[in-house]
Protein backbone atom coordinates (compact mmCIF):
# COMPACT_ATOMS: atom_id res chain seq x y z
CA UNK A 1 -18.10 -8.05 7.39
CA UNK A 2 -16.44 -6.33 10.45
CA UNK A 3 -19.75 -6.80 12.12
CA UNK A 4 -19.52 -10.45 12.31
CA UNK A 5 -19.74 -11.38 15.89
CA UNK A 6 -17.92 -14.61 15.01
CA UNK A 7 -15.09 -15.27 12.37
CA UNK A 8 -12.82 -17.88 12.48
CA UNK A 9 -14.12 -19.79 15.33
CA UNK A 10 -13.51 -16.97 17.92
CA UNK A 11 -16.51 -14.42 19.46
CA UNK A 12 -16.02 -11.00 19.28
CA UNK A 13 -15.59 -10.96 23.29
CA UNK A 14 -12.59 -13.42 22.73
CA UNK A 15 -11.26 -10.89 20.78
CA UNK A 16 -11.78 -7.98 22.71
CA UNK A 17 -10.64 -9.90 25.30
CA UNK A 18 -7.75 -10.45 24.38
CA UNK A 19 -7.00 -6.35 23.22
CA UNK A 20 -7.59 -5.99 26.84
CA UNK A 21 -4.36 -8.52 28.01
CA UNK A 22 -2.03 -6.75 25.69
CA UNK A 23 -3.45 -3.68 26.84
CA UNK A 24 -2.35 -4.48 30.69
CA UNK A 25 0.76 -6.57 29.34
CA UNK A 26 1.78 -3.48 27.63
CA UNK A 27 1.32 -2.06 31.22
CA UNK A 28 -1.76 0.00 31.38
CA UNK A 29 -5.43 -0.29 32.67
CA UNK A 30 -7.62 -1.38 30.28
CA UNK A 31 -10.59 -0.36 32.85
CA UNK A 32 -9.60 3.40 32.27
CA UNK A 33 -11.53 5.71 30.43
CA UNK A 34 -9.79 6.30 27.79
CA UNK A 35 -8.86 2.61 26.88
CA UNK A 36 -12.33 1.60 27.68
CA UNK A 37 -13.87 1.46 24.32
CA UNK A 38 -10.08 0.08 22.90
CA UNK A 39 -10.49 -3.21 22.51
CA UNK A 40 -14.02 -3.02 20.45
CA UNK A 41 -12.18 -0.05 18.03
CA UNK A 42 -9.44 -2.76 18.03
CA UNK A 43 -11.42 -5.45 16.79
CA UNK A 44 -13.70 -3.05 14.18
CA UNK A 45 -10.68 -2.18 12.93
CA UNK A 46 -8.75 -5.41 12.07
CA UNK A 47 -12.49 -6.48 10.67
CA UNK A 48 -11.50 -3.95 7.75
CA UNK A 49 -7.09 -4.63 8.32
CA UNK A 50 -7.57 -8.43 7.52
CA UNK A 51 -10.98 -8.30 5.05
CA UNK A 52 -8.89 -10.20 2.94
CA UNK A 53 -9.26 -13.35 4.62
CA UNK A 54 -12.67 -13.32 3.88
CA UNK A 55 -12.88 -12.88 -0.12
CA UNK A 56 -11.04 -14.62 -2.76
CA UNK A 57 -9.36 -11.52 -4.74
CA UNK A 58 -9.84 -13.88 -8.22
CA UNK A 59 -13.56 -13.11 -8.13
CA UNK A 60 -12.95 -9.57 -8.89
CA UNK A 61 -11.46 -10.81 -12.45
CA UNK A 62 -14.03 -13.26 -13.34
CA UNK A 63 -16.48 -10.04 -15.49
CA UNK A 64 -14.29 -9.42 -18.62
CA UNK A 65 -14.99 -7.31 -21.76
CA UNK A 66 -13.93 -9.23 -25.39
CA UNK A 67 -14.97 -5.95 -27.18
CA UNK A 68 -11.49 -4.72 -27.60
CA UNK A 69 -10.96 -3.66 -31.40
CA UNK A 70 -8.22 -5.85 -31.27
CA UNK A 71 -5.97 -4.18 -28.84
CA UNK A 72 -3.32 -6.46 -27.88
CA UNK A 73 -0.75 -3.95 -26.30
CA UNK A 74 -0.20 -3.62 -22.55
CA UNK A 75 -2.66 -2.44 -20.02
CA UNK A 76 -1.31 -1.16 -16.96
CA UNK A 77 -2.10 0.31 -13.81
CA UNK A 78 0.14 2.43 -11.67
CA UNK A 79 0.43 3.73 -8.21
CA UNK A 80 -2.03 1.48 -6.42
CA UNK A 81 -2.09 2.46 -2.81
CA UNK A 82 -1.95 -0.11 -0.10
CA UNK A 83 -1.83 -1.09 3.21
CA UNK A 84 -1.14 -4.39 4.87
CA UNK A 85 0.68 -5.96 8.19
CA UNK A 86 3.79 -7.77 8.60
CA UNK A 87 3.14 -10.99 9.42
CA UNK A 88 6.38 -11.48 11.72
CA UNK A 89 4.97 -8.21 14.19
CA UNK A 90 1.95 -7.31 13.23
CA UNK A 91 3.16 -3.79 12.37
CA UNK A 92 2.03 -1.86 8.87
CA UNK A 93 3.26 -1.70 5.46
CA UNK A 94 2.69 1.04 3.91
CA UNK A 95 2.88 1.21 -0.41
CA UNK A 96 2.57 1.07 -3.87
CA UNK A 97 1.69 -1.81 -6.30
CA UNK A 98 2.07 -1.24 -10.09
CA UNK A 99 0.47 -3.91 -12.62
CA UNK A 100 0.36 -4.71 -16.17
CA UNK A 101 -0.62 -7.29 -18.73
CA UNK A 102 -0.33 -8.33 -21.92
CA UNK A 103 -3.95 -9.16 -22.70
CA UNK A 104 -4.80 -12.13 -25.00
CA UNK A 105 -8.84 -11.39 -26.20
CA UNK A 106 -10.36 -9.89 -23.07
CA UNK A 107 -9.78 -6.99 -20.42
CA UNK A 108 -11.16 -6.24 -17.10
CA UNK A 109 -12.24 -3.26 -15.47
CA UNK A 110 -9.39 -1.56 -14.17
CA UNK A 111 -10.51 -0.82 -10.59
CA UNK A 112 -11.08 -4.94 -10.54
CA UNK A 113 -7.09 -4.53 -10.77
CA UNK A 114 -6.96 -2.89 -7.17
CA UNK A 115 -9.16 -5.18 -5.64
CA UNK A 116 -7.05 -7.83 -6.53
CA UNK A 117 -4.00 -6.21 -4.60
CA UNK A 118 -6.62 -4.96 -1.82
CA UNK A 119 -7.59 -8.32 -1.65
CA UNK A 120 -3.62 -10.06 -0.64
CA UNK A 121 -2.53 -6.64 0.82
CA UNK A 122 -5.42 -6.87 3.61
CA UNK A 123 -3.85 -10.05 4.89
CA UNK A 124 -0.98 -10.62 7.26
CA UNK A 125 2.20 -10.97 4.63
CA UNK A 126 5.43 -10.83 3.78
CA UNK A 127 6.11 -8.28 0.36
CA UNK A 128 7.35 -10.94 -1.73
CA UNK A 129 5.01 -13.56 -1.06
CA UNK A 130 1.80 -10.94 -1.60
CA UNK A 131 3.55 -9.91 -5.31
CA UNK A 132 3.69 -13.16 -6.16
CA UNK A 133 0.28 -13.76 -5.05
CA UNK A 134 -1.28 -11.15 -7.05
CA UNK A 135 0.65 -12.02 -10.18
CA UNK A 136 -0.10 -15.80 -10.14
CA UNK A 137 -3.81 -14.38 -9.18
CA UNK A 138 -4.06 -12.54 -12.88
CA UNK A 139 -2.47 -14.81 -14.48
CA UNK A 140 -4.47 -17.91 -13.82
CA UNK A 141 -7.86 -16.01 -13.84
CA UNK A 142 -7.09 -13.65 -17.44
CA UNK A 143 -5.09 -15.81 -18.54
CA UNK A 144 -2.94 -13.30 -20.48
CA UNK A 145 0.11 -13.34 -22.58
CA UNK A 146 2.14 -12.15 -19.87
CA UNK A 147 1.79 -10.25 -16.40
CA UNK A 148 4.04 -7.70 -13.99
CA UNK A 149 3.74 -6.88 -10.38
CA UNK A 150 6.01 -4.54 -8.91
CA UNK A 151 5.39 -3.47 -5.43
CA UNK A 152 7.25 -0.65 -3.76
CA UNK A 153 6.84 -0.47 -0.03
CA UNK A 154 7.84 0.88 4.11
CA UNK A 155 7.64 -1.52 6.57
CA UNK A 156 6.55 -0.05 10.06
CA UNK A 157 8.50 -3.51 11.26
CA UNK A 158 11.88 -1.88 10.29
CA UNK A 159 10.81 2.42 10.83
CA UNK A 160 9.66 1.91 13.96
CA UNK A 161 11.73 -1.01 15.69
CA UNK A 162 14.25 -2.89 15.50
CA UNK A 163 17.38 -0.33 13.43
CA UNK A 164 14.93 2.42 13.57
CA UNK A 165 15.26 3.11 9.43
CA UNK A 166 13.32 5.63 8.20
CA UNK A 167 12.94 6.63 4.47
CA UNK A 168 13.87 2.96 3.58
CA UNK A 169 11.76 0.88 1.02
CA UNK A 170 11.61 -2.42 -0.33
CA UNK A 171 11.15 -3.13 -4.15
CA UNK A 172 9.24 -6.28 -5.05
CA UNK A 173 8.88 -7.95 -8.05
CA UNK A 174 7.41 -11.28 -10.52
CA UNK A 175 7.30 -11.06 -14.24
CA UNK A 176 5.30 -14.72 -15.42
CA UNK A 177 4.79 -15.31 -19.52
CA UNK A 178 6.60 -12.66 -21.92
CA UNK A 179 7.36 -10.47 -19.24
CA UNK A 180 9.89 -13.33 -18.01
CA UNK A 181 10.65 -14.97 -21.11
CA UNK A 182 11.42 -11.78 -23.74
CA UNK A 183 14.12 -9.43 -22.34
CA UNK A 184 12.61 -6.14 -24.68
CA UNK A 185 9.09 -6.93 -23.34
CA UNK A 186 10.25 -6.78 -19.98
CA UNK A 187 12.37 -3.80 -20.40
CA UNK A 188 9.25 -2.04 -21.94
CA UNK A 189 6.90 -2.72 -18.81
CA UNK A 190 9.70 -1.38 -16.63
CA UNK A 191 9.69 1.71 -18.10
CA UNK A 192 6.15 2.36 -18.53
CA UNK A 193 6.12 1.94 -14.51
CA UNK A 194 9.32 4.03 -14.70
CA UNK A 195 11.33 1.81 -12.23
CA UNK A 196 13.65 0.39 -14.59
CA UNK A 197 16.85 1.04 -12.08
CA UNK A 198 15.32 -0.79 -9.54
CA UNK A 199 14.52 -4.13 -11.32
């Protein structure tokens, strides 16, 4: 996919042109040697930033497994590592999803769990939009009694601009189904992902 000499209706040259103007806007020589090979690592790499654009993230849920023995109880998926860009600067984010569901008859593969948030997270974004995304994502493809998406994350937007605040992160989160609708059920999810003080 990063190989694509075309996406979106502009050429890989466009591209790399246009690596080169910032490059000389940000006041250096593009020309030099080592900036010369920039703007293609520049463009190879935002292939693979913003892959996202380029897959729908509910395909990853549509194989599920019915042969459950009846478990009913939530499944849940910690510490999913992420990155993604701000959409306002362009500048990382840098974190942690954690999801769960309350299944109904079927369960996917877990890993299909991290695609999903893979899938929004490599995408320009704002936190709160991409947890609702990848809620509202499980939740119409599973189908499921109830799902939680927390997301825990640094945004280079804020650490390295702007008030300069380090060691600063933002807590996401959207309960849909039980998870919203039964107080106990929620508190139970929270602790499992052992955030309860923070939501």
């Amino acid at each position: 996919m990063s190989d694509q000499s075309t996406r979106h209706d502009v050429t890989r040259e466009q591209a790399e042109e246009a690596v080169r103007t910032l490059l000389r806007w940000a006041g250096d020589d593009p020309s030099r040697e080592g900036l010369l090979d920039t703007p293609k690592r520049v463009v190879k790499a935002y292939g693979d930033w913003f892959s996202g654009y380029v897959e729908d993230p509910a395909d990853y849920l549509k194989r599920t497994f019915e042969e459950v023995e009846g478990y009913d109880e939530m499944v849940v998926l910690r510490d999913i590592e992420f990155e993604s860009h701000c959409e306002h600067h362009m500048a990382p984010i840098i974190g942690r999803a954690h999801v769960g569901y309350l299944p109904t008859n079927r369960v996917v593969g877990i890993s299909k769990l991290a695609r999903v948030v893979d899938g929004y997270a490599r995408r320009f974004q704002v936190q709160e939009k991409m947890t609702a995304q990848i809620a509202q994502c499980i939740n119409e493809t599973l189908q499921p009694r109830g799902v939680a998406v927390v997301i825990e994350a640094s945004h280079e937007c804020m650490t390295t601009r702007g008030v300069h605040k380090r060691g600063v992160s933002m807590v996401t989160s959207q309960m849909l189904g039980v998870f919203r609708e039964d107080p106990r059920t929620r508190a139970e999810i929270l602790q499992f992902l052992g955030i309860q003080r923070t939501c």
